[in-house]
N, C-alpha and C. Protein backbone atom coordinates (compact mmCIF):
# COMPACT_ATOMS: atom_id res chain seq x y z
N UNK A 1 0.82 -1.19 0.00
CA UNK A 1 0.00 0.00 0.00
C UNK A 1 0.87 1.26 0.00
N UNK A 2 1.73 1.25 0.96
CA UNK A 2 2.73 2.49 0.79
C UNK A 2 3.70 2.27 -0.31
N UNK A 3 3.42 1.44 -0.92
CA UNK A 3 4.36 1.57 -2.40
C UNK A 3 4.17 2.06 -3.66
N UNK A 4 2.60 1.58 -3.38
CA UNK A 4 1.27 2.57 -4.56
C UNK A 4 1.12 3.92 -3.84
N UNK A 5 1.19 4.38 -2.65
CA UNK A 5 1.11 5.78 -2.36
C UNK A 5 2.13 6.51 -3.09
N UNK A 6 3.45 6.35 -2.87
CA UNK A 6 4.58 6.97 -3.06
C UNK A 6 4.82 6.96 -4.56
N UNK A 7 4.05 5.86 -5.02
CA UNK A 7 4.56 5.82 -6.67
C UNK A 7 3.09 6.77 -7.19
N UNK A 8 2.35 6.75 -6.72
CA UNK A 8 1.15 8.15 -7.15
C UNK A 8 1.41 9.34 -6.48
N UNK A 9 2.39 9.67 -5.85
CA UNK A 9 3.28 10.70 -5.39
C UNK A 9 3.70 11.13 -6.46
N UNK A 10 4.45 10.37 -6.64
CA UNK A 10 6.08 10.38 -8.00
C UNK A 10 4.78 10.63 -9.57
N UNK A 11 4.02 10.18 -9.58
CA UNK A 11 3.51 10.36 -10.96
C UNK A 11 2.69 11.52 -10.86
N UNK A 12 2.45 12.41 -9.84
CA UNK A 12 0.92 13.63 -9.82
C UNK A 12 2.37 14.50 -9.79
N UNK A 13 3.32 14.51 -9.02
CA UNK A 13 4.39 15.45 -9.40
C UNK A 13 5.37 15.52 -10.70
N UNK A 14 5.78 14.31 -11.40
CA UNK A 14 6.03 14.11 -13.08
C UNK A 14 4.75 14.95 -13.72
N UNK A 15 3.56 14.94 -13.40
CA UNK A 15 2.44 15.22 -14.41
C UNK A 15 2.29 16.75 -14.33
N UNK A 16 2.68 17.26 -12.90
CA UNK A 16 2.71 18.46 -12.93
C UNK A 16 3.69 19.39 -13.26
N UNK A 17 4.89 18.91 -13.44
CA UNK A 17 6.36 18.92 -13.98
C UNK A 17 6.15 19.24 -15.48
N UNK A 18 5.39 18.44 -15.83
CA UNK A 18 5.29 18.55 -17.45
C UNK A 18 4.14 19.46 -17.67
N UNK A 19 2.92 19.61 -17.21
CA UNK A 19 1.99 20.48 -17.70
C UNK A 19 2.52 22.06 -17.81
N UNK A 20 3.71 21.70 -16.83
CA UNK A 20 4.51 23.60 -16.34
C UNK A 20 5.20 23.63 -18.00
N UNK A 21 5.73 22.74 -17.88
CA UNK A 21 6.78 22.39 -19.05
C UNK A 21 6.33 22.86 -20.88
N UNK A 22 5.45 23.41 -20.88
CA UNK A 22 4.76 24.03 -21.99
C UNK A 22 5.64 24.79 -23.08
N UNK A 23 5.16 25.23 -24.03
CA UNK A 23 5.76 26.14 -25.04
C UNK A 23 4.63 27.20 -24.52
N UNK A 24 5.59 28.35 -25.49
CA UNK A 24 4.55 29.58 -25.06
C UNK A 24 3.26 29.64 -26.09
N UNK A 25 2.91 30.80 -25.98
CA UNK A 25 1.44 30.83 -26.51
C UNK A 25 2.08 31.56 -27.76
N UNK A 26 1.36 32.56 -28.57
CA UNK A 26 1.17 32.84 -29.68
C UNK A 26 1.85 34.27 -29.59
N UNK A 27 0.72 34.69 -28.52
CA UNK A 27 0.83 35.98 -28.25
C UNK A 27 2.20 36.49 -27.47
N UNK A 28 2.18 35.22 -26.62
CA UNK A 28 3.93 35.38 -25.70
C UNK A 28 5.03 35.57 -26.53
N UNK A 29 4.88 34.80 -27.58
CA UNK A 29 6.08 34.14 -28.65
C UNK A 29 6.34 35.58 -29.40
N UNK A 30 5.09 36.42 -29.77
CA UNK A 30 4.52 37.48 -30.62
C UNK A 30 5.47 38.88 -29.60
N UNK A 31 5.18 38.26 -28.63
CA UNK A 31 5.81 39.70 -27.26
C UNK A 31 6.92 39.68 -27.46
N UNK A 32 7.12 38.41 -27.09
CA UNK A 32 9.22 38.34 -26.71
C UNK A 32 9.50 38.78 -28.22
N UNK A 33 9.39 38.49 -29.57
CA UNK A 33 10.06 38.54 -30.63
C UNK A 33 9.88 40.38 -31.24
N UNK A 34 8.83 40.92 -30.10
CA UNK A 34 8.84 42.05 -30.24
C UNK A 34 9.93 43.34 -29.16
N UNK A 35 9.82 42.64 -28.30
CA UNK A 35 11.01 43.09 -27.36
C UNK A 35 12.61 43.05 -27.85
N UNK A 36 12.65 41.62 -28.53
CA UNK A 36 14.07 41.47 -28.92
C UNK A 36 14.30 41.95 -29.95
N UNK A 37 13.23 42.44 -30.88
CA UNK A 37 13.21 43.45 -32.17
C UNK A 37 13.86 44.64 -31.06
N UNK A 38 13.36 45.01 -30.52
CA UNK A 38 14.31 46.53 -29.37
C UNK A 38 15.73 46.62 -29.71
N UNK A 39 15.78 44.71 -28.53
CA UNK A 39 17.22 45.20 -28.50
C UNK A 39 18.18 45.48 -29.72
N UNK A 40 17.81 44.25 -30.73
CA UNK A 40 18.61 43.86 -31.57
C UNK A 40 18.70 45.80 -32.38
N UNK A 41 17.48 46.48 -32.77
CA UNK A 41 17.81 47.80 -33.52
C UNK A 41 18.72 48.44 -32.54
N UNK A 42 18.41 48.42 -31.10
CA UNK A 42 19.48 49.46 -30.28
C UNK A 42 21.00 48.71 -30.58
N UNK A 43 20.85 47.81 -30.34
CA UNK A 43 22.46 46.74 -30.43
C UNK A 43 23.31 47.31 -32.09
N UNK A 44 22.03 47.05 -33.04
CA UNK A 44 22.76 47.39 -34.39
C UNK A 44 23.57 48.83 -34.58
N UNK A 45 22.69 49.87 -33.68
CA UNK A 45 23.47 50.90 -34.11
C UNK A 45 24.60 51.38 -33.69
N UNK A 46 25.03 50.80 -33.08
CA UNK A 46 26.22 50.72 -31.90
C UNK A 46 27.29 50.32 -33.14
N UNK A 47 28.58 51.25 -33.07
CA UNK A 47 29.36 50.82 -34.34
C UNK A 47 30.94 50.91 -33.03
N UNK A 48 30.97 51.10 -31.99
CA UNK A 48 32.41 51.04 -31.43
C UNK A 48 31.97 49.73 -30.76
N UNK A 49 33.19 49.24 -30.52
CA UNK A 49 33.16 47.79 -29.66
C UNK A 49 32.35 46.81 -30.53
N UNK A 50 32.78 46.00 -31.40
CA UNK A 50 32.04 45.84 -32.30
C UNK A 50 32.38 43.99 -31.82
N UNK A 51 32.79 43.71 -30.76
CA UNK A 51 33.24 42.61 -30.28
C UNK A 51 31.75 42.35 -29.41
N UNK A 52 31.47 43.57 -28.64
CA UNK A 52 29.97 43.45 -27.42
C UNK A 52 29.18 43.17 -28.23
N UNK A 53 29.10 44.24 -29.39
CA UNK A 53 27.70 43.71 -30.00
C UNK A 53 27.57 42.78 -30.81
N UNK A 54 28.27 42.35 -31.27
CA UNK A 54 28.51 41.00 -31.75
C UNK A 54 27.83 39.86 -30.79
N UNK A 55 28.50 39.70 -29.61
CA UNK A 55 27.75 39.07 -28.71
C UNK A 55 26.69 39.03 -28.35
N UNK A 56 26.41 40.27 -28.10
CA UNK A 56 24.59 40.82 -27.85
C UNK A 56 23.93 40.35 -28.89
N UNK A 57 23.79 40.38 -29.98
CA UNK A 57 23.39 40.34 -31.06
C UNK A 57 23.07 38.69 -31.80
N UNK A 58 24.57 37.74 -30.90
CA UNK A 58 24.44 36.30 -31.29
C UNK A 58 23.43 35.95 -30.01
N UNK A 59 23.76 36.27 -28.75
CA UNK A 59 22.35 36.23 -27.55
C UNK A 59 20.94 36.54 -27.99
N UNK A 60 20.90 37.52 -28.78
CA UNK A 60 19.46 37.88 -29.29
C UNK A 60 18.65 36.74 -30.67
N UNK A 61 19.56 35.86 -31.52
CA UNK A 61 19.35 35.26 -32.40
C UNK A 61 19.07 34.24 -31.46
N UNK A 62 20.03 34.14 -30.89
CA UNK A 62 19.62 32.28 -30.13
C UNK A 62 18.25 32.47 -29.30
N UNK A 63 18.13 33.73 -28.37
CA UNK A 63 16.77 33.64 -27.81
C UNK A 63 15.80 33.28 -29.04
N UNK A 64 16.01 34.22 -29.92
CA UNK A 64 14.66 34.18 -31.01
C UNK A 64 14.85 33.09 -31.78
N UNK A 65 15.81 32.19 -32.24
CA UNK A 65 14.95 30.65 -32.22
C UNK A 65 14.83 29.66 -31.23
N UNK A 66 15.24 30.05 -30.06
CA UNK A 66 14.64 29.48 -28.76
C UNK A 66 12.70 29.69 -28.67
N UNK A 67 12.85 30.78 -29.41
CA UNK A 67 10.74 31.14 -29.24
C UNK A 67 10.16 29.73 -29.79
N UNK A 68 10.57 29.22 -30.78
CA UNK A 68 9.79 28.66 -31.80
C UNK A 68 9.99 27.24 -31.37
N UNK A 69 10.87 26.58 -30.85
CA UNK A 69 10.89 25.03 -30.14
C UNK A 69 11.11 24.88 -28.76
N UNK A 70 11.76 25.68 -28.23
CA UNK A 70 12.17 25.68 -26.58
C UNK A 70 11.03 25.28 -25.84
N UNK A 71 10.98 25.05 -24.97
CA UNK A 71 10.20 24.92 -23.48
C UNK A 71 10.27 26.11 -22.49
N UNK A 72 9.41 26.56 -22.25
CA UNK A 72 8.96 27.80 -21.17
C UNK A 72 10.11 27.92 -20.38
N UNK A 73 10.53 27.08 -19.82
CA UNK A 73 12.12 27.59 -18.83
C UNK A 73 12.89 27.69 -19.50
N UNK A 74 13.42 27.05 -20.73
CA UNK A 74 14.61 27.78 -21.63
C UNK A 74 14.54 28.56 -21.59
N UNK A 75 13.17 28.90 -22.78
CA UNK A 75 12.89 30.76 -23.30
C UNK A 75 12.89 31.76 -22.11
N UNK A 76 12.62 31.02 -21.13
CA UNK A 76 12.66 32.30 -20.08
C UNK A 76 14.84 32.57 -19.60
N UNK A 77 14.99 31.26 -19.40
CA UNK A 77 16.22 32.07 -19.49
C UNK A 77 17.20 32.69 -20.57
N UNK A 78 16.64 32.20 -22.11
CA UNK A 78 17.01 32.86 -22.81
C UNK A 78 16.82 34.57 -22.48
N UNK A 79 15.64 34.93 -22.33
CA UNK A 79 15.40 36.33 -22.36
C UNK A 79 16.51 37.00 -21.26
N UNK A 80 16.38 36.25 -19.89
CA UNK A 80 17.21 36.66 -19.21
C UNK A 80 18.33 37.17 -19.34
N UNK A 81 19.04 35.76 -20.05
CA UNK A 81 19.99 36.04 -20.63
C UNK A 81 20.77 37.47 -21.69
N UNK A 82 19.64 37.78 -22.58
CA UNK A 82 19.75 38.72 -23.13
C UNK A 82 19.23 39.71 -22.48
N UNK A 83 18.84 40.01 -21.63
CA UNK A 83 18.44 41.17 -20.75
C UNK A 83 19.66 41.62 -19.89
N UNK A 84 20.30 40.81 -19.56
CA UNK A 84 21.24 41.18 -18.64
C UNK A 84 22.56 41.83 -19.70
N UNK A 85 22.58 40.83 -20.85
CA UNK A 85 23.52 41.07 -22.06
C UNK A 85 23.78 42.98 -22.40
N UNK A 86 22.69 42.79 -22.38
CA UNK A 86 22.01 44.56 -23.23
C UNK A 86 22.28 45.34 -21.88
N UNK A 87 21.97 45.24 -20.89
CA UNK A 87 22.26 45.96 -20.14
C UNK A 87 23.67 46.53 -19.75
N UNK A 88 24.84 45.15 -19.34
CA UNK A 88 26.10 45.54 -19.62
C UNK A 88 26.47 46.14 -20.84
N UNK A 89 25.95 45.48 -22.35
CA UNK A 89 26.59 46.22 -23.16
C UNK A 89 26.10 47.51 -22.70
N UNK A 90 24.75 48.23 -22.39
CA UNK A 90 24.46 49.47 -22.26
C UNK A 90 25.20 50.51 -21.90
N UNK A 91 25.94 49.56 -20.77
CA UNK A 91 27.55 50.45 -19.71
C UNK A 91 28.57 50.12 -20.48
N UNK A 92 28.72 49.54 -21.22
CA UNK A 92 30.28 49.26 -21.61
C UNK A 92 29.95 50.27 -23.35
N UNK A 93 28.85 50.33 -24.16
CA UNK A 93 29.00 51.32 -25.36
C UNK A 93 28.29 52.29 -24.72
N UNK A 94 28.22 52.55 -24.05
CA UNK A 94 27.53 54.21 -23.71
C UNK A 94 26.41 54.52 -24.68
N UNK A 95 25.22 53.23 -24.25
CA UNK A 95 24.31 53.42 -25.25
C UNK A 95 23.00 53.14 -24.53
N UNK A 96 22.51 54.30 -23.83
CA UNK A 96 21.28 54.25 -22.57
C UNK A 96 20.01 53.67 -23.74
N UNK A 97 20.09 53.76 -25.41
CA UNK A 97 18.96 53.02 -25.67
C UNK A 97 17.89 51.67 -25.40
N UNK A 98 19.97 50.90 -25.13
CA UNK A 98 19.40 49.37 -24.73
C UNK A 98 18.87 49.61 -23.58
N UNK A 99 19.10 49.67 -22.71
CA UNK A 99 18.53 49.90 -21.14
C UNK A 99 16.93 49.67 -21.06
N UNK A 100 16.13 51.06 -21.81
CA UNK A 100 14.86 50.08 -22.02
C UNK A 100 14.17 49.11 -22.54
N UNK A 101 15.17 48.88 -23.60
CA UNK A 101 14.67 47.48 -24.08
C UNK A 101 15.13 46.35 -23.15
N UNK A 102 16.06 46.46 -22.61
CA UNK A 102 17.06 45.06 -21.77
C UNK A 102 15.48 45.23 -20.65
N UNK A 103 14.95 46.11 -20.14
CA UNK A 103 13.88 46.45 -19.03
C UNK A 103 12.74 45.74 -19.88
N UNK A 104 12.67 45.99 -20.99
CA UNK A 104 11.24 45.19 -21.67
C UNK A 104 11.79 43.87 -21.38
N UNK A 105 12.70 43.54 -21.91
CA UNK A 105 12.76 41.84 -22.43
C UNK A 105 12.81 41.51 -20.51
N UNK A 106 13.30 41.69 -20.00
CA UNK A 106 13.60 41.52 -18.50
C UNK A 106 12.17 40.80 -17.82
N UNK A 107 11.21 42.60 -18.19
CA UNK A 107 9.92 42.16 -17.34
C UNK A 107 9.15 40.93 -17.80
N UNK A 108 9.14 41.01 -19.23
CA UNK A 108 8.66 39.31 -20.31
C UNK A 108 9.10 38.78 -19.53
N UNK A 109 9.68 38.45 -19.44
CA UNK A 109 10.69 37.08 -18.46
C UNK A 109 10.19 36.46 -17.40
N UNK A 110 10.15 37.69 -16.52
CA UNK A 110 9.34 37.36 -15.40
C UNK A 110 8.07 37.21 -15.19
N UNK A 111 7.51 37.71 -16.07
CA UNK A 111 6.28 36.79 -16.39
C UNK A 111 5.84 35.92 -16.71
N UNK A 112 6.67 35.11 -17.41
CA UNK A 112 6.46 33.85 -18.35
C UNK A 112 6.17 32.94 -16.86
């Protein structure tokens, strides 16, 4: 009896593991790829340090085909990821544009 308890333990927490485990919606997918449209125009115009944005810029591609197959906790740390990206670059090219976008893609995030 306590062996069928514990193993319908183990399977209502697997089941709920996976229902979390989702792709995003339409509209989510539609948000984030609109946020990272931000960064990526603030990132492009940036012509010194052409090493940061480079980086920023390969962070912003990988989030955005992370939208289209990933699982909800990837994509969320993808965004992260690039939120934090944009922000340092923000301090390191002296370019306060990213800042609100790195703040858009940020708050997405935490919502997901």
């Amino acid at each position: 009896m306590r062996a069928i308890r514990s193993t319908l333990a183990i399977v209502v927490l697997l089941a709920c593991g996976v229902a979390r485990a989702d792709t995003l919606t339409i509209d989510q997918a539609m948000s984030a790829r609109r946020a990272l449209d931000a960064v990526q125009a603030a990132g492009a115009r940036v012509d010194t340090k052409p090493e940061v944005r480079a980086w920023l810029l390969d962070d912003v591609a990988i989030a955005r085909r992370a939208l289209e197959t990933a699982q909800r906790s990837d994509v969320k740390q993808r965004l992260i990821d690039v939120a934090i990206r944009a922000r340092v670059a923000a301090m390191l090219l002296n370019t306060p544009a990213l800042t609100p976008a790195a703040a858009a893609v940020d708050g997405l995030a935490q919502r997901l």
